[in-house]
Protein backbone atom coordinates (compact mmCIF):
# COMPACT_ATOMS: atom_id res chain seq x y z
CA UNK A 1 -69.57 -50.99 -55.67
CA UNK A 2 -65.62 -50.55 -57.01
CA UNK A 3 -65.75 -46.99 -55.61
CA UNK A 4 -66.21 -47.80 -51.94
CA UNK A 5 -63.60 -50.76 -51.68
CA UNK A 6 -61.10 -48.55 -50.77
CA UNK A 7 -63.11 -48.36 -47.37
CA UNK A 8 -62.59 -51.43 -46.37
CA UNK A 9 -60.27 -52.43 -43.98
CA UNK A 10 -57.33 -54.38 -46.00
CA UNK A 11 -55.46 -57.00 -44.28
CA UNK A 12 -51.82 -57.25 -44.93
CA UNK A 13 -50.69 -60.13 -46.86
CA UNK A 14 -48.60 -62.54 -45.12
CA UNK A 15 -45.75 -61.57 -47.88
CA UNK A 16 -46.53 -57.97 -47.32
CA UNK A 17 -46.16 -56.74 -43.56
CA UNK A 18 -45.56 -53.76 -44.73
CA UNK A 19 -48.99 -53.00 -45.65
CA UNK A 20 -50.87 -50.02 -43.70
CA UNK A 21 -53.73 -50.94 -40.94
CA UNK A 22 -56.72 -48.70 -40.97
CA UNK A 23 -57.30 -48.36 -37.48
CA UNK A 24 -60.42 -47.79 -35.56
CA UNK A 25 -60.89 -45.37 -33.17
CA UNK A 26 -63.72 -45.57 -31.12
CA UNK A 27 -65.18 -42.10 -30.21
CA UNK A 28 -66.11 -43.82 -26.23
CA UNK A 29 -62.88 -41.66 -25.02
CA UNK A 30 -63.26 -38.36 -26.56
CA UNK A 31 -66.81 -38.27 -25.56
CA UNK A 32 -65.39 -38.77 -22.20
CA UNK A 33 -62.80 -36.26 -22.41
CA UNK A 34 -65.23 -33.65 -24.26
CA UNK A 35 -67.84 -34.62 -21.48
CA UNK A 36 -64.70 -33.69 -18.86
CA UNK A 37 -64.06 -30.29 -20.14
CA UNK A 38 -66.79 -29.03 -20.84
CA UNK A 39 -68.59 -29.66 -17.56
CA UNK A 40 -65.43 -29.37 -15.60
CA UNK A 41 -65.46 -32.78 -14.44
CA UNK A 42 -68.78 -32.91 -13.21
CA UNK A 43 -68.71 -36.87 -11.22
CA UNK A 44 -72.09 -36.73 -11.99
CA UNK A 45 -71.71 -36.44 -16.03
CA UNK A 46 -68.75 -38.43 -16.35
CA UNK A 47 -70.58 -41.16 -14.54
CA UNK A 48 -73.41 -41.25 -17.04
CA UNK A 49 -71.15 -40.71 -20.14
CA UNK A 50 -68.87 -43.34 -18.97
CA UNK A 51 -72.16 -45.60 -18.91
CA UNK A 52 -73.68 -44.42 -22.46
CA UNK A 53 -69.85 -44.76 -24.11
CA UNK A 54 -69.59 -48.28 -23.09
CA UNK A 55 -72.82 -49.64 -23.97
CA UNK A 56 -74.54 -47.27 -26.59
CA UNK A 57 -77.41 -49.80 -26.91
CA UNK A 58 -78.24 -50.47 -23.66
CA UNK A 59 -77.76 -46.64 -23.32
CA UNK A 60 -80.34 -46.26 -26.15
CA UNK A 61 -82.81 -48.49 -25.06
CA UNK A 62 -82.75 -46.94 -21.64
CA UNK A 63 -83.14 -43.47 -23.12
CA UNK A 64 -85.37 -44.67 -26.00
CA UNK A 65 -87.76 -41.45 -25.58
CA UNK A 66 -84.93 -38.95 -25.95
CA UNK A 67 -84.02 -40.93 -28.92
CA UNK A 68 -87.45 -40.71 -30.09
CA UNK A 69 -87.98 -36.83 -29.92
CA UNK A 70 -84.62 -36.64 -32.18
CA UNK A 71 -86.03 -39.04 -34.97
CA UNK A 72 -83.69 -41.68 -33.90
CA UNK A 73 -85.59 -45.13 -33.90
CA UNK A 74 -83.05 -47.86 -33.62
CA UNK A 75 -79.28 -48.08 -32.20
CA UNK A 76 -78.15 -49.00 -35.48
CA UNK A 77 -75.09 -46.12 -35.24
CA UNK A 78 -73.66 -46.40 -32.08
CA UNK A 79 -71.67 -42.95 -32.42
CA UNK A 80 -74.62 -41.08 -32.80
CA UNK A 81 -76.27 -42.71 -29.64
CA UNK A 82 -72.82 -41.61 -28.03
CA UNK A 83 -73.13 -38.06 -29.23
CA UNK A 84 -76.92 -37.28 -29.13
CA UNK A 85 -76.33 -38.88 -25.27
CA UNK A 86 -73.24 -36.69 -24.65
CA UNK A 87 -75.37 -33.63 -25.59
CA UNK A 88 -78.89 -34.55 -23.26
CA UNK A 89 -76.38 -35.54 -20.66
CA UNK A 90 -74.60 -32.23 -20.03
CA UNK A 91 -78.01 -30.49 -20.91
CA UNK A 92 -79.64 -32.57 -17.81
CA UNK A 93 -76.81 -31.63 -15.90
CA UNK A 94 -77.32 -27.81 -16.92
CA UNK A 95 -73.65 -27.21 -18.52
CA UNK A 96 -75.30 -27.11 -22.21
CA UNK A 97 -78.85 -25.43 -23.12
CA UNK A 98 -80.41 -26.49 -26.46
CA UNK A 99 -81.94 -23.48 -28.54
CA UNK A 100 -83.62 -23.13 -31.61
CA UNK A 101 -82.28 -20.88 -34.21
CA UNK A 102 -85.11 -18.60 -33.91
CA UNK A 103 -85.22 -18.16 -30.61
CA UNK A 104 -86.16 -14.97 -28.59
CA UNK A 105 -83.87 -13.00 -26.63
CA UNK A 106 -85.33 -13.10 -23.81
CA UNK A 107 -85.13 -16.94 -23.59
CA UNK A 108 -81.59 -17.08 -24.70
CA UNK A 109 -80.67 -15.14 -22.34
CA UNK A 110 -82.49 -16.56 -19.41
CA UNK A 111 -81.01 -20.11 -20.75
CA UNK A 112 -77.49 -19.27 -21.07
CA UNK A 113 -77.50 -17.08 -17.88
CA UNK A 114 -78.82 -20.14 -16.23
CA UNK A 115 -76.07 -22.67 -17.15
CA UNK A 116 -72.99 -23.92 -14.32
CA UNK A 117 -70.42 -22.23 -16.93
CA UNK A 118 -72.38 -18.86 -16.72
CA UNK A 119 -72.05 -18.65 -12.70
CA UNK A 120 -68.46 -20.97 -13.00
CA UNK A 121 -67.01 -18.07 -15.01
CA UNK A 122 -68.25 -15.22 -12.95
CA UNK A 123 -69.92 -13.68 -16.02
CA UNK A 124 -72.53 -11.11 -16.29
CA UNK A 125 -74.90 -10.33 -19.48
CA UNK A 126 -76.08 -6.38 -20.28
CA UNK A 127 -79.42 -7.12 -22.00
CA UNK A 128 -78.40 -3.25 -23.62
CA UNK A 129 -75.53 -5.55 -25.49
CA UNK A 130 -77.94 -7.41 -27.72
CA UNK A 131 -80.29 -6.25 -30.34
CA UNK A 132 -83.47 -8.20 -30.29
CA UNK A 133 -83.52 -8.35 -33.70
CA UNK A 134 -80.54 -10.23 -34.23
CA UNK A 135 -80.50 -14.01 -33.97
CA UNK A 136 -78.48 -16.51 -32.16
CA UNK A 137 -75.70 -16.98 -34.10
CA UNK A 138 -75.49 -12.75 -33.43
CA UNK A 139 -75.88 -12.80 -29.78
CA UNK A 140 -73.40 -14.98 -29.24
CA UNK A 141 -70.72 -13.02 -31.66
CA UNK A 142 -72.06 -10.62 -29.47
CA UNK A 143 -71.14 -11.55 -26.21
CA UNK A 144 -67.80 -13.81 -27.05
CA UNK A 145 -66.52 -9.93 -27.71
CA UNK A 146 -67.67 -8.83 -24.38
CA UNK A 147 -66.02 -11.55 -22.62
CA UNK A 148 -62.50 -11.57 -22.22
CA UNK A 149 -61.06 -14.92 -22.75
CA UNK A 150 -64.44 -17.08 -23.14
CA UNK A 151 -66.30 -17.86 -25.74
CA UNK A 152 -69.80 -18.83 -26.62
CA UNK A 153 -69.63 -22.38 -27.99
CA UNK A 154 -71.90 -24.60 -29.63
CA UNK A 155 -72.03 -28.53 -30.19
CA UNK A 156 -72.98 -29.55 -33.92
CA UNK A 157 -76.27 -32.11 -33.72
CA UNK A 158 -77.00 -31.86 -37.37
CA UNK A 159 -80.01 -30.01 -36.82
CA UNK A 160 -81.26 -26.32 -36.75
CA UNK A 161 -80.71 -26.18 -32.78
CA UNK A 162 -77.94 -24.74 -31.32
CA UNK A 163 -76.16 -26.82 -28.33
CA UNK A 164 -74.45 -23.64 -26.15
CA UNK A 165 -72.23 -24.15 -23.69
CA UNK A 166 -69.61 -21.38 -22.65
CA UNK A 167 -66.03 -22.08 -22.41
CA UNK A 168 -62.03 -20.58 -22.42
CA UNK A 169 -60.54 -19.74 -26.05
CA UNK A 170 -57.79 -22.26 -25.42
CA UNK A 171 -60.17 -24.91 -24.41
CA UNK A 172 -62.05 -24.51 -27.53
CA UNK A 173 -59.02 -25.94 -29.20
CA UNK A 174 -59.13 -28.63 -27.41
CA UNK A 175 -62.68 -29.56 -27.88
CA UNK A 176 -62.36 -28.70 -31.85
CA UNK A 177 -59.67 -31.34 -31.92
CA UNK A 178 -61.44 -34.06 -30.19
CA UNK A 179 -64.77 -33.50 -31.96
CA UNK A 180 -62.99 -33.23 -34.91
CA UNK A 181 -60.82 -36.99 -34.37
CA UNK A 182 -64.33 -38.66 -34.47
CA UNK A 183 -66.28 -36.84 -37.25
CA UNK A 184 -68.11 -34.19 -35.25
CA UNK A 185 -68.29 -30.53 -34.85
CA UNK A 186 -67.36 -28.32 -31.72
CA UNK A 187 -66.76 -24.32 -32.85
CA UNK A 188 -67.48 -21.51 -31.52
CA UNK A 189 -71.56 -20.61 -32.08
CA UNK A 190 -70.93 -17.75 -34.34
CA UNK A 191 -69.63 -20.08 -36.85
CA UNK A 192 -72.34 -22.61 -36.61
């Protein structure tokens, strides 16, 4: 048990204010501001990831069948009630589409076509561009080359899915960063 006492969070000593505070950060805002970006401040979204950031559990046991089809049975980790929610929120709300890693072409295309970024963006998608023998991870190498500027992204679930979404370059940044402050994964779906 030695090895994980570092972990703990060490109060100062009285004699010792010099001491440094581990400091929690609750991941409640950058959900919010990953929710924001991604679905360009969609009221709608931000209204229900507003409600699942500040009460996960009541969130959870709302949403207890979503929960269920992920293999998540209790609200036991309140970040990854925040996350998983994040993700089936902007997927309700048609800025994310989930798709399985061996997905057809024909259905990734049809999903991504169909997402508010797609039309947002004013994009278009050749089906001559993609080789229906590829895979996702291809596709979407694929047509991040094809469009100037934007960028097929993906939001890590721990699973074999991929969570697409499309988005600028420079936003990516931003949504690597504030994935990244909380322990999660935003990159672009190439790289997933």
């Amino acid at each position: 048990m030695e090895t994980f006492d570092h972990f703990k969070k060490q109060d100062p000593s009285p004699e010792d204010s010099s001491a440094p505070e581990t400091e929690y950060r609750p991941s409640g805002p950058n959900v919010l501001e990953i929710a924001k970006l991604i679905s360009s401040g969609d009221e709608a979204v931000l209204k229900d990831v507003s409600v699942c950031t500040e009460d996960p559990v009541g969130w959870f046991t709302a949403h207890q069948d979503r929960y269920r089809e992920r293999c998540i049975l209790s609200s036991d980790d309140p970040e990854l009630i925040q996350w998983l929610g994040l993700v089936d929120i902007l997927e309700e709300h048609g800025w994310v589409c989930e798709r399985d890693w061996e997905d057809e072409l024909e259905d990734f295309s049809y999903f991504l076509q169909n997402l508010h970024g797609f039309q947002k963006l004013g994009l278009e998608l050749d089906p001559d561009w993609l080789d229906e023998d590829e895979d996702v991870s291809a596709w979407c190498g694929v047509l991040t080359g094809k469009w100037e500027g934007v960028c097929v992204a993906a939001i890590d679930i721990d699973s074999d899915s991929y969570v697409l979404f499309l988005t600028s370059a420079a936003q990516l940044a931003d949504l690597q960063r504030l994935a990244g402050e909380i322990g999660h994964r935003i990159d672009a779906a190439e790289r997933m």
